[in-house]
N, C-alpha and C. Protein backbone atom coordinates (compact mmCIF):
# COMPACT_ATOMS: atom_id res chain seq x y z
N UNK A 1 -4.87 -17.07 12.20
CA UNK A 1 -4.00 -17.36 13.33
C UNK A 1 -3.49 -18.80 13.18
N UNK A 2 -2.02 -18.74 13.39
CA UNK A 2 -2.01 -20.43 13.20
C UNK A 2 -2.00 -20.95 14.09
N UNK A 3 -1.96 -22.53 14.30
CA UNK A 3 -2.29 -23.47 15.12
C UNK A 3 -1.40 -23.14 16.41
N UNK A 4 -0.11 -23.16 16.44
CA UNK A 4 0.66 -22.27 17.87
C UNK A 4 -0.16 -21.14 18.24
N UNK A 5 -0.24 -20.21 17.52
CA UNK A 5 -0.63 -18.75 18.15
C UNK A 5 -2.42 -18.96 19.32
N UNK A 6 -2.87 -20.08 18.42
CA UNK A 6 -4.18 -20.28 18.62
C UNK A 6 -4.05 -21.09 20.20
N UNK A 7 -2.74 -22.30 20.18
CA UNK A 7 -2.89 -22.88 21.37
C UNK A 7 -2.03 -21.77 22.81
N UNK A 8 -1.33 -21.13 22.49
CA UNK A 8 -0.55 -19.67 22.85
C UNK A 8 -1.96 -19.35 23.52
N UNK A 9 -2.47 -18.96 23.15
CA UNK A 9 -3.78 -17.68 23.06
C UNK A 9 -4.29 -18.49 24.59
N UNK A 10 -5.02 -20.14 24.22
CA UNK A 10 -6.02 -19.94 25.17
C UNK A 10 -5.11 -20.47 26.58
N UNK A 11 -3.64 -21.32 26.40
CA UNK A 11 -2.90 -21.14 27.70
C UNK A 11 -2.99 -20.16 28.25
N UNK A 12 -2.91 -18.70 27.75
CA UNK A 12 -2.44 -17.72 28.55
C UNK A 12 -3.95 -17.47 29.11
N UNK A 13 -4.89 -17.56 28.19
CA UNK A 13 -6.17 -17.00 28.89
C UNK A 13 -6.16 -18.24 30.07
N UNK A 14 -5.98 -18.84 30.31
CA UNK A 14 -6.15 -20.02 31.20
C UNK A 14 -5.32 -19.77 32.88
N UNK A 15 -4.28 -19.02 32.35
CA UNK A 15 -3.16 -18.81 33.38
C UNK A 15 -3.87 -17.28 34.02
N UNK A 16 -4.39 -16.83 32.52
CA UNK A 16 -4.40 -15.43 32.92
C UNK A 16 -5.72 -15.45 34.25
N UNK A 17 -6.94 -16.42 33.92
CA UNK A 17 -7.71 -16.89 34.59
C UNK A 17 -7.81 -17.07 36.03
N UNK A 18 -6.65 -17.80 36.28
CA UNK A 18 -6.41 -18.50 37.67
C UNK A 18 -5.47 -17.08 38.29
N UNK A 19 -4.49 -16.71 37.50
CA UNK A 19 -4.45 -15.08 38.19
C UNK A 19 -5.28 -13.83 38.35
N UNK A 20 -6.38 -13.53 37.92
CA UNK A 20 -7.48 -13.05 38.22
C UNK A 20 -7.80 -13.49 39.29
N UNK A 21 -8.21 -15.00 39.38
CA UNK A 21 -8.90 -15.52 40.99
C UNK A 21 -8.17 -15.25 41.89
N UNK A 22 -6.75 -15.48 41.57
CA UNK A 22 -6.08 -15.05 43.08
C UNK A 22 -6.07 -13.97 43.19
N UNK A 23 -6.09 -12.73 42.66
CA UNK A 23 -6.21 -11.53 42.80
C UNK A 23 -7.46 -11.00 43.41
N UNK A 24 -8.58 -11.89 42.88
CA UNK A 24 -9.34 -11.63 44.08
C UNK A 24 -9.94 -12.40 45.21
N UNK A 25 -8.92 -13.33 45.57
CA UNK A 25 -8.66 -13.69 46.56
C UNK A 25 -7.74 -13.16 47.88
N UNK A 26 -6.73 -13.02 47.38
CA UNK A 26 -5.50 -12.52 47.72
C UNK A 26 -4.85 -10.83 47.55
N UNK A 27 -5.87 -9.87 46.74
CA UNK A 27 -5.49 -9.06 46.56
C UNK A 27 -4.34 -8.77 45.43
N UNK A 28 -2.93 -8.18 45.45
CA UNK A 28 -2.08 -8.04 44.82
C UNK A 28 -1.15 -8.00 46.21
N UNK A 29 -1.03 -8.89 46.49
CA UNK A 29 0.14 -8.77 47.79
C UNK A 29 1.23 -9.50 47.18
N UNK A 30 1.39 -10.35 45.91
CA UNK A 30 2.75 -10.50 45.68
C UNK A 30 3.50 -9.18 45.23
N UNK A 31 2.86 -7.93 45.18
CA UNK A 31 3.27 -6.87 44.67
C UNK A 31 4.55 -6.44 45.58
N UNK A 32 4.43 -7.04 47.04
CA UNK A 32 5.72 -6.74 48.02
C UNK A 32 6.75 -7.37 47.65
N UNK A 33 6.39 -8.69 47.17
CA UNK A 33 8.19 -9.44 46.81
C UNK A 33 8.81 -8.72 46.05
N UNK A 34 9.81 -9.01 46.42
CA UNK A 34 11.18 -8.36 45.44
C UNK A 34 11.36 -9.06 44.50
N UNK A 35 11.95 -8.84 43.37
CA UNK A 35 12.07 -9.64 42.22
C UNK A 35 12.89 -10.93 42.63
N UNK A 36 13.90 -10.82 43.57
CA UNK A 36 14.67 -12.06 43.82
C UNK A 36 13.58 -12.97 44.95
N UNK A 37 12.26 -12.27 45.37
CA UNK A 37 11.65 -13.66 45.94
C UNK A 37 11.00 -14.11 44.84
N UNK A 38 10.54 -13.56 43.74
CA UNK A 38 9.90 -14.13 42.42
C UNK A 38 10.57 -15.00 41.72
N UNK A 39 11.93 -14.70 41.45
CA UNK A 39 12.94 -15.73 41.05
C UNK A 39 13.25 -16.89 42.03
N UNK A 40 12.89 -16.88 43.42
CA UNK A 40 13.36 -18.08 44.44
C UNK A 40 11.86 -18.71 43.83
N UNK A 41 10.59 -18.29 44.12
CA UNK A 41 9.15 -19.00 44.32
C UNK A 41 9.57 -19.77 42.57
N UNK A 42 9.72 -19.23 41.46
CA UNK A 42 10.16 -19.56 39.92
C UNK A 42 10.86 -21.27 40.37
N UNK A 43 12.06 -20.82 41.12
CA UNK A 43 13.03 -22.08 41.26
C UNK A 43 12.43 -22.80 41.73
N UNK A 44 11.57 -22.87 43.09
CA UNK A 44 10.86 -24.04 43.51
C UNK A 44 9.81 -24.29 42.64
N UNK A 45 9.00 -24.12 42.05
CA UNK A 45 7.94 -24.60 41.08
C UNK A 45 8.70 -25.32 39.77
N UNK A 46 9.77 -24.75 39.31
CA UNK A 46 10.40 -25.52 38.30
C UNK A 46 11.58 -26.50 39.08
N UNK A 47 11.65 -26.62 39.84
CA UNK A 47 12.21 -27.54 41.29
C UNK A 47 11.24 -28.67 41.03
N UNK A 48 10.48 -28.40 41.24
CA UNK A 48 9.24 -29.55 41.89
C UNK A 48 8.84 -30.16 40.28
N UNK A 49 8.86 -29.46 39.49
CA UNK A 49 8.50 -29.94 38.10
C UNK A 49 9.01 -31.39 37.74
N UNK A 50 11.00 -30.60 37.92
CA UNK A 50 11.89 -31.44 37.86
C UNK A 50 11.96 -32.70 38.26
N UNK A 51 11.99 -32.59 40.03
CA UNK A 51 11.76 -34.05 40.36
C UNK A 51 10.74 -34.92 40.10
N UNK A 52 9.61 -34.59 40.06
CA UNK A 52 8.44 -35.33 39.59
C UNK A 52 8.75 -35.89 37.82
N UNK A 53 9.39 -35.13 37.29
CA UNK A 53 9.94 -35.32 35.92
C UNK A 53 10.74 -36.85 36.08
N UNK A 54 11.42 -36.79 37.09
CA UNK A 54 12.66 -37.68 37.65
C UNK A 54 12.31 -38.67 38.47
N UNK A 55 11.37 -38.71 39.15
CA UNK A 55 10.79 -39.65 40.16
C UNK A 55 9.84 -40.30 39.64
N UNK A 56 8.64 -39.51 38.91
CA UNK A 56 7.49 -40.00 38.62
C UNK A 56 6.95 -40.08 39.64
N UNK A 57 6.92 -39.60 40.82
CA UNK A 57 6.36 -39.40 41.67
C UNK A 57 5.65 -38.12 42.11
N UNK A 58 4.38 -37.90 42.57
CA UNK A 58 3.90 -36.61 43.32
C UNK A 58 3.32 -36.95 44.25
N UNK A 59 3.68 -36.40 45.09
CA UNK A 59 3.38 -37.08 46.42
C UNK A 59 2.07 -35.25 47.23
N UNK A 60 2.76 -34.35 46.65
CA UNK A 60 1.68 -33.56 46.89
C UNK A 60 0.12 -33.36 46.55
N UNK A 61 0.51 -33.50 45.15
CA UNK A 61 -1.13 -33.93 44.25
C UNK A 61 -1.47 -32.93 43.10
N UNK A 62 -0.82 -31.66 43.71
CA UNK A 62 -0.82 -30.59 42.57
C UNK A 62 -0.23 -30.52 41.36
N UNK A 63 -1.06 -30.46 40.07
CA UNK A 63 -0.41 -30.97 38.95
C UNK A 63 0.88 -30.23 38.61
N UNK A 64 1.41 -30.83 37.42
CA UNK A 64 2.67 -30.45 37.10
C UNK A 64 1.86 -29.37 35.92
N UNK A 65 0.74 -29.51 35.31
CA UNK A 65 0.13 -28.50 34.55
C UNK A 65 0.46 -27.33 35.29
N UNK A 66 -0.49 -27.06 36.42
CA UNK A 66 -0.60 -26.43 37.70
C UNK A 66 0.74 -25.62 37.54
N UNK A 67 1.59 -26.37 38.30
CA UNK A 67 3.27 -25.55 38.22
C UNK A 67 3.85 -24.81 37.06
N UNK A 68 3.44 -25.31 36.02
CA UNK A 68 3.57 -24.81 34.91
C UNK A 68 2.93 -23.58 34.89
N UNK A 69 1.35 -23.50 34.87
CA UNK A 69 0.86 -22.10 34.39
C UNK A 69 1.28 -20.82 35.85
N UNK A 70 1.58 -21.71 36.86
CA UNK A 70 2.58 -20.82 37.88
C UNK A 70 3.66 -20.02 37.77
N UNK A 71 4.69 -20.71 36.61
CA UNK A 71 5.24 -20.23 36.09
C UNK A 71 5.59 -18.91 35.33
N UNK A 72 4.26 -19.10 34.16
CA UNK A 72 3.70 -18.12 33.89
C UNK A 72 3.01 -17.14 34.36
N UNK A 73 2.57 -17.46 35.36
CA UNK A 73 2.08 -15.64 36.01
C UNK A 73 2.90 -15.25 37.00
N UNK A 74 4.06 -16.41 37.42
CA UNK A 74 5.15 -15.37 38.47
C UNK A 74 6.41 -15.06 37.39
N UNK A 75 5.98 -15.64 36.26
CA UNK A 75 7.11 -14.65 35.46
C UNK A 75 6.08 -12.96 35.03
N UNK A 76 5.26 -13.13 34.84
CA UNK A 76 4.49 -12.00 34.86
C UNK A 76 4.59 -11.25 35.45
N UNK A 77 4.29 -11.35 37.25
CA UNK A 77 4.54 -10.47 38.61
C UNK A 77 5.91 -9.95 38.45
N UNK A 78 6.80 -10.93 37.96
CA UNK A 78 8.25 -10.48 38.12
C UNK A 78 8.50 -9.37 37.09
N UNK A 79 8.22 -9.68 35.88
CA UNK A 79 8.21 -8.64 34.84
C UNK A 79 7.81 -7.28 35.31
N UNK A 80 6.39 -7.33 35.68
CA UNK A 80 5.53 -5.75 36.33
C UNK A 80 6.91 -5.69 37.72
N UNK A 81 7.35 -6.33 38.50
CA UNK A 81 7.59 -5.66 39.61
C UNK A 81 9.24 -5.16 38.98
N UNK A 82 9.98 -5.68 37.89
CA UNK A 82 11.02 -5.18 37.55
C UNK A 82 10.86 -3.51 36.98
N UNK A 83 9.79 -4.10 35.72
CA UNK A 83 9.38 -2.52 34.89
C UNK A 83 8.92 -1.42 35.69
N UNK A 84 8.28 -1.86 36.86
CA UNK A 84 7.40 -0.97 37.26
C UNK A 84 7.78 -0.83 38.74
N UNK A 85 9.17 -1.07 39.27
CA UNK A 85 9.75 -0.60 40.91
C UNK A 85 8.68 0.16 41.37
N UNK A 86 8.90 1.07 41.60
CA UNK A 86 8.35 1.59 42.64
C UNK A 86 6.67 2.60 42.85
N UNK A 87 6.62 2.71 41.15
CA UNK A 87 5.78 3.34 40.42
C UNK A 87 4.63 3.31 40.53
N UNK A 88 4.14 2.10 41.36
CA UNK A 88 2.89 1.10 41.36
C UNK A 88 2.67 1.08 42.71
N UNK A 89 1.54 1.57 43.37
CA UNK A 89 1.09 1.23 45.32
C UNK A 89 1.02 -0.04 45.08
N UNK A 90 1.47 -1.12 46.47
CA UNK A 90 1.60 -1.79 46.57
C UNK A 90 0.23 -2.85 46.62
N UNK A 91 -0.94 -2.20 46.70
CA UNK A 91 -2.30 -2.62 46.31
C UNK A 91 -3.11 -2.01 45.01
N UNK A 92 -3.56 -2.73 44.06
CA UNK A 92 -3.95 -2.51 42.69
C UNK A 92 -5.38 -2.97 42.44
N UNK A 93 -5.86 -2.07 41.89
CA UNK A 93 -7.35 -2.44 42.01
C UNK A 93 -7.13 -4.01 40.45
N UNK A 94 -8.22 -4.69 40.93
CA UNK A 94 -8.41 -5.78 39.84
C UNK A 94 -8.28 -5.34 38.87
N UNK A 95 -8.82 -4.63 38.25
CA UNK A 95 -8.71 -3.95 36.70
C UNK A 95 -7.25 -3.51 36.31
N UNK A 96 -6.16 -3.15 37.29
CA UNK A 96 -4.98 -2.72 37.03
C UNK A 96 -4.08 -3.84 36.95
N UNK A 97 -4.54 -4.40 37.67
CA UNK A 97 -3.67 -6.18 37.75
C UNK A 97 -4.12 -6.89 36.62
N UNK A 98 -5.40 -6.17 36.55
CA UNK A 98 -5.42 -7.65 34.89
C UNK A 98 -4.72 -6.85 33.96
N UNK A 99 -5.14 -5.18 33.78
CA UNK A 99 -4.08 -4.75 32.47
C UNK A 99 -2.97 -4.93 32.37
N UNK A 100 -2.14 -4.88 33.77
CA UNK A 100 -0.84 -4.90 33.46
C UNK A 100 -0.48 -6.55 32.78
N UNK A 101 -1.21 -7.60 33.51
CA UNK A 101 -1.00 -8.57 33.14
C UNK A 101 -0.96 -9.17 31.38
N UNK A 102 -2.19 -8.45 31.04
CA UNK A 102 -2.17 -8.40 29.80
C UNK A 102 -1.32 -7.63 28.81
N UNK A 103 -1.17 -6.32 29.04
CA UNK A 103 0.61 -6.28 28.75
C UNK A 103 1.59 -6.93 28.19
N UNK A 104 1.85 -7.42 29.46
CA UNK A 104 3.62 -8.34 29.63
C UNK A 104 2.87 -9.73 28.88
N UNK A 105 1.52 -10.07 28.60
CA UNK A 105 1.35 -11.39 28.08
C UNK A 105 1.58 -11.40 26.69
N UNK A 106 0.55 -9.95 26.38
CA UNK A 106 0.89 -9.45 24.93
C UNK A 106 2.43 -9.21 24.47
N UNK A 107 3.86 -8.93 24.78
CA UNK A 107 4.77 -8.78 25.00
C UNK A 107 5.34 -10.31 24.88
N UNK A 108 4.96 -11.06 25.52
CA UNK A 108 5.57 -12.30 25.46
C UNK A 108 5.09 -13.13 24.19
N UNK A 109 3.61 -12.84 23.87
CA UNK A 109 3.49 -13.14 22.51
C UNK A 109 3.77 -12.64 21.41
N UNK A 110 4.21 -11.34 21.54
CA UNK A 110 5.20 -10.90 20.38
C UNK A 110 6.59 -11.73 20.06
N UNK A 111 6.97 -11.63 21.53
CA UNK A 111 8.61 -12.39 21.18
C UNK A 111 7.95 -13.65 20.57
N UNK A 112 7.27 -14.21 21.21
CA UNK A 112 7.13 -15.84 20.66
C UNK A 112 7.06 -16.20 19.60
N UNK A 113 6.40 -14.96 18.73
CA UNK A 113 6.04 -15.33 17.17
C UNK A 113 6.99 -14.75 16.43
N UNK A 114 8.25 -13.78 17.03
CA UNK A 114 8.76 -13.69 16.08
C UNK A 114 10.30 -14.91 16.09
N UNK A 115 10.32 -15.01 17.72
CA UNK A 115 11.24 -16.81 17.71
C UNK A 115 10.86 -17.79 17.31
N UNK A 116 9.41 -17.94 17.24
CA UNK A 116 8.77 -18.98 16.48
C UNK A 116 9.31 -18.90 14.86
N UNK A 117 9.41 -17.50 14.41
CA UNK A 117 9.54 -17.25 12.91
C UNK A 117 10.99 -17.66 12.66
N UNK A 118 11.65 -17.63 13.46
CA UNK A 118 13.53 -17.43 13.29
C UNK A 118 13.87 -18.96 13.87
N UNK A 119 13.47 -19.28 14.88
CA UNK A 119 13.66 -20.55 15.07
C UNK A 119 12.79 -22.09 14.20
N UNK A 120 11.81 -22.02 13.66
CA UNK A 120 11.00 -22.62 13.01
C UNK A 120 9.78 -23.66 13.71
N UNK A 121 9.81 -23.06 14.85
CA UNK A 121 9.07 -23.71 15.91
C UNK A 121 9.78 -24.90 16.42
N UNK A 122 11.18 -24.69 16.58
CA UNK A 122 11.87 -26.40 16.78
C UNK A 122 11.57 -26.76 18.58
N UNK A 123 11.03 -25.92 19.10
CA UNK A 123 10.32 -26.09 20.50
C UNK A 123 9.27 -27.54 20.61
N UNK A 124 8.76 -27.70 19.31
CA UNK A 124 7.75 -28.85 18.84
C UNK A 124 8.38 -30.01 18.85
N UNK A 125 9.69 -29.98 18.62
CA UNK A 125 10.55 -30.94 19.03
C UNK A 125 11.43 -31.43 20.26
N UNK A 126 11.32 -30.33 21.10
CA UNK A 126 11.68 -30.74 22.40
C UNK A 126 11.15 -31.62 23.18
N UNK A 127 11.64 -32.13 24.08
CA UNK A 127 10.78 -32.83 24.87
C UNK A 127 10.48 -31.38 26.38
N UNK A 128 9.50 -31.99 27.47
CA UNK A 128 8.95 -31.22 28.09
C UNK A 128 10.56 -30.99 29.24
N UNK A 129 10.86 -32.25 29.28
CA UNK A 129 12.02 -32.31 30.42
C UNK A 129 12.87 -30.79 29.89
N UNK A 130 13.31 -31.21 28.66
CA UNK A 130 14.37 -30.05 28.18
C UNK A 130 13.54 -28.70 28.46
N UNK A 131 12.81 -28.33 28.37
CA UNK A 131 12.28 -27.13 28.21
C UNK A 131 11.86 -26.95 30.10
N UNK A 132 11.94 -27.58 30.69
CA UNK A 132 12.05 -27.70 32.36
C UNK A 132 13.30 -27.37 32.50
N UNK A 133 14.55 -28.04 31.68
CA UNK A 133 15.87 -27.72 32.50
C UNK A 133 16.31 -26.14 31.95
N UNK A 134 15.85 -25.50 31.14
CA UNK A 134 15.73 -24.16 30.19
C UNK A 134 15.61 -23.41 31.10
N UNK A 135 14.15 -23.77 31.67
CA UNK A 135 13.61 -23.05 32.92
C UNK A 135 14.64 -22.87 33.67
N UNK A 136 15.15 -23.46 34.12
CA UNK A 136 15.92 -23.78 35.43
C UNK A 136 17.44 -23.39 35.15
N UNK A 137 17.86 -23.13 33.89
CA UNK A 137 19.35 -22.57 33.70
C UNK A 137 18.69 -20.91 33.84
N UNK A 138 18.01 -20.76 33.02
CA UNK A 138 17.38 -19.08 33.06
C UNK A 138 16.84 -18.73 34.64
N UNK A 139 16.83 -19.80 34.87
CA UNK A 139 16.33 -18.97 37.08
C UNK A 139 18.10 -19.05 37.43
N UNK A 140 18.83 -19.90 37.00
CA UNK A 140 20.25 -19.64 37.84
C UNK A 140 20.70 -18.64 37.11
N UNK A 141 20.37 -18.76 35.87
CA UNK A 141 21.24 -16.78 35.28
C UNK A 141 20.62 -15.76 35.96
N UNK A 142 19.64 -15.79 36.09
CA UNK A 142 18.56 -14.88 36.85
C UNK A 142 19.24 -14.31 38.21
N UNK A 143 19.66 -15.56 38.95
CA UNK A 143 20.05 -15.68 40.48
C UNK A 143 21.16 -14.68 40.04
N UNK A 144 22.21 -15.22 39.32
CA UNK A 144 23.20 -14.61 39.16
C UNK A 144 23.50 -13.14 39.06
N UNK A 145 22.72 -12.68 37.54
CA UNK A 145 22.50 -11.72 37.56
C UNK A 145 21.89 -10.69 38.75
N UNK A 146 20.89 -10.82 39.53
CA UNK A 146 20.74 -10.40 40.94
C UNK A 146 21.64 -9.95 41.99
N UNK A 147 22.64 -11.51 42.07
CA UNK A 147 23.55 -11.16 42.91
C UNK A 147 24.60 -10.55 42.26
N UNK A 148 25.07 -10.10 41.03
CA UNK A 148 25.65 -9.16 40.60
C UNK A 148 25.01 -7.30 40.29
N UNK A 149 23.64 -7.50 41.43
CA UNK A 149 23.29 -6.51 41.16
C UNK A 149 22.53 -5.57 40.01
N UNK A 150 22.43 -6.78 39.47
CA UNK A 150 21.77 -6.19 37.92
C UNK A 150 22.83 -6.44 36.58
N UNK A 151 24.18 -5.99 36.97
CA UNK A 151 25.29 -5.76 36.07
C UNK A 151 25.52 -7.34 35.24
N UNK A 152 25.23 -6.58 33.88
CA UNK A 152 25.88 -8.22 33.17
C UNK A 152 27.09 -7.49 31.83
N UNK A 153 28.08 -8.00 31.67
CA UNK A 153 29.15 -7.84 30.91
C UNK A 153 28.58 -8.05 28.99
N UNK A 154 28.21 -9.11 29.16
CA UNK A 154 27.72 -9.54 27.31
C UNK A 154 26.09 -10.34 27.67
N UNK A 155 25.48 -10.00 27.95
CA UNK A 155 23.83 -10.55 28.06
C UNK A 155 23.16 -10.09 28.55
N UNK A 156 21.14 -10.40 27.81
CA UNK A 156 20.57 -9.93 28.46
C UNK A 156 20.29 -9.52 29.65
N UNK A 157 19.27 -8.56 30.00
CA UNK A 157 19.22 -9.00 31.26
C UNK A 157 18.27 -9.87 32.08
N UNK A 158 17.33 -9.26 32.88
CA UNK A 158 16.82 -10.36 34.05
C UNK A 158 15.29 -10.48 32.96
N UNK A 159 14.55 -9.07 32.05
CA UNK A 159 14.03 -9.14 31.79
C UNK A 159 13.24 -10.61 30.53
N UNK A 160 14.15 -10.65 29.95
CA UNK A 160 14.59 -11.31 28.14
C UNK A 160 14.26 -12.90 28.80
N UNK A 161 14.97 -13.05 30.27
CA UNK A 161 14.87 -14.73 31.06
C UNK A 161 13.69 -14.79 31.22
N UNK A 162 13.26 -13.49 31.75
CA UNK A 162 11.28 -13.64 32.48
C UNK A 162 10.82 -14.14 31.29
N UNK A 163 10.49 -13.56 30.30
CA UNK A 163 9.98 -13.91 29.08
C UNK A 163 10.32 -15.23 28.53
N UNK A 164 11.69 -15.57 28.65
CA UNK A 164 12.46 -16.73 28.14
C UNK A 164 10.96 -17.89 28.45
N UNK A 165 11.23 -17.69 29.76
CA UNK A 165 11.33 -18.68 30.50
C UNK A 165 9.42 -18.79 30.55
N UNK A 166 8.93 -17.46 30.75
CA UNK A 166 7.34 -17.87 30.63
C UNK A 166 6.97 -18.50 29.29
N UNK A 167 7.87 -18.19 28.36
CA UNK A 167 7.41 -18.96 26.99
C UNK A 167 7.34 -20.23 26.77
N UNK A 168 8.62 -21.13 27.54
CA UNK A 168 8.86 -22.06 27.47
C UNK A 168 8.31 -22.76 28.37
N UNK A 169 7.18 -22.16 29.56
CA UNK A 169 6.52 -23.33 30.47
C UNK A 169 5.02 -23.06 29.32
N UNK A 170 4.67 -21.79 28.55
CA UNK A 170 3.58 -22.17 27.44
C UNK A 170 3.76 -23.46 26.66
N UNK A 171 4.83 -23.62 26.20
CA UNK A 171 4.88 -24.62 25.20
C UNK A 171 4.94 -25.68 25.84
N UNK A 172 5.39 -25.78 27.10
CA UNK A 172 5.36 -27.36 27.72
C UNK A 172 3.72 -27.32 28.58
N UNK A 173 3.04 -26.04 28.39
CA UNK A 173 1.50 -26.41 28.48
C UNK A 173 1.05 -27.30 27.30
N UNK A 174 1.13 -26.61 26.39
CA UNK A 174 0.84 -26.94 25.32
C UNK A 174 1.22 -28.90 24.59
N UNK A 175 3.00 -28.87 24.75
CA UNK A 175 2.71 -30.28 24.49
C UNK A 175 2.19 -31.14 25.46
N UNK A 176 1.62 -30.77 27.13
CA UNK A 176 0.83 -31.52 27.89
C UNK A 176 0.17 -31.75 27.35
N UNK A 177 -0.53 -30.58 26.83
CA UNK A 177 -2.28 -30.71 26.61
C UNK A 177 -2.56 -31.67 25.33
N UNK A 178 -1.69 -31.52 24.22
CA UNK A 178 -1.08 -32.30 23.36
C UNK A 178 -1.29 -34.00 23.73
N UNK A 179 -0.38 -34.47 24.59
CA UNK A 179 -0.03 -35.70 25.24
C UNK A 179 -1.51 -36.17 25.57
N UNK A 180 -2.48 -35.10 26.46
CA UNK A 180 -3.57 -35.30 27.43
C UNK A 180 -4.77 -36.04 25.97
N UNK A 181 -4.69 -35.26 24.89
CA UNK A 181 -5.50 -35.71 23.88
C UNK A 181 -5.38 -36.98 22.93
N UNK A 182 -4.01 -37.02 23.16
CA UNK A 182 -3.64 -38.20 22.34
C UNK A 182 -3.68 -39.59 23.77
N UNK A 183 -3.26 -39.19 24.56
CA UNK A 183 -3.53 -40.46 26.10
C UNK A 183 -4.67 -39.41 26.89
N UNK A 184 -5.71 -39.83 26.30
CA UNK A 184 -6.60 -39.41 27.41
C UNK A 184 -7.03 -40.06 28.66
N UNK A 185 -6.16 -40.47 29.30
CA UNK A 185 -6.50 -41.83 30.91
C UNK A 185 -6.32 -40.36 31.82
């Protein structure tokens, strides 16, 4: 496994983690939002990323890690609640919420390694900001697409962004965690 796939791997187990707890905390009650409240909750978490990106300020306290692996499991919810409309009772036993989750994670690590292969990992070169504003063009195509009902003329659709976009708050886990080892304060 190489060194991406390996840091890939334990983000998601990490995200996948903290969505387990809420699940059994909370049940599966984001299972009621509609995909366009998954895409609004998306915008404010990569909202809040942003300004703190811009301010250097957090005045709430909750990390920007935090928002990040948020990212990743409400692009997840959004994925299951697109693929899976209506198909699914709106309460899921734990075991069904983690498979599906694992799924769409497995799925997202396919794409990754084979954009990793075609692109050459030039993500390693981004900075975290860019890969925040990524986020945030793929939630307004998102929006868009929605309010056109689904219908797009020449592009993906809502699905290809979910993914887009959970990939790209992995890798800005990743060069955190990166940053966190090399400035450990």
């Amino acid at each position: 496994m190489t060194q991406t796939e390996e840091q890939y791997t334990k983000i998601i187990a990490n995200c996948r983690e903290v969505f387990e707890k809420k699940t059994m905390d909370y049940g599966t009650s984001w299972r009621i939002l509609r995909p366009s409240s998954l895409t609004d909750q998306l915008f404010i978490k990569a909202q809040r990323i942003r300004t703190i990106q811009e301010t250097g300020e957090n005045k709430v306290g909750e990390s920007v890690e935090g928002e990040f692996m948020a990212i990743v499991n409400y692009c997840i919810m959004a994925l299951i609640q697109v693929d899976q409309k209506d198909s699914l009772p709106i309460e899921l036993s734990h075991e069904q919420a983690s498979e599906l989750y694992a799924t769409y994670a497995e799925k997202a690590f396919v794409l990754m390694q084979k954009k990793n292969h075609d692109y050459g990992e030039a993500w390693r070169d981004m900075r975290i900001n860019s890969l925040t504003d990524l986020i945030l063009t793929k939630i307004l195509r998102i929006k868009q697409i929605e309010d056109n009902k689904g219908k797009t003329v020449a592009s993906e659709g809502v699905e290809g962004n979910y993914f887009d976009m959970l990939n790209y708050a992995v890798f800005s886990l990743i060069h955190l965690e990166e940053q966190n080892l090399k400035n450990p304060n």
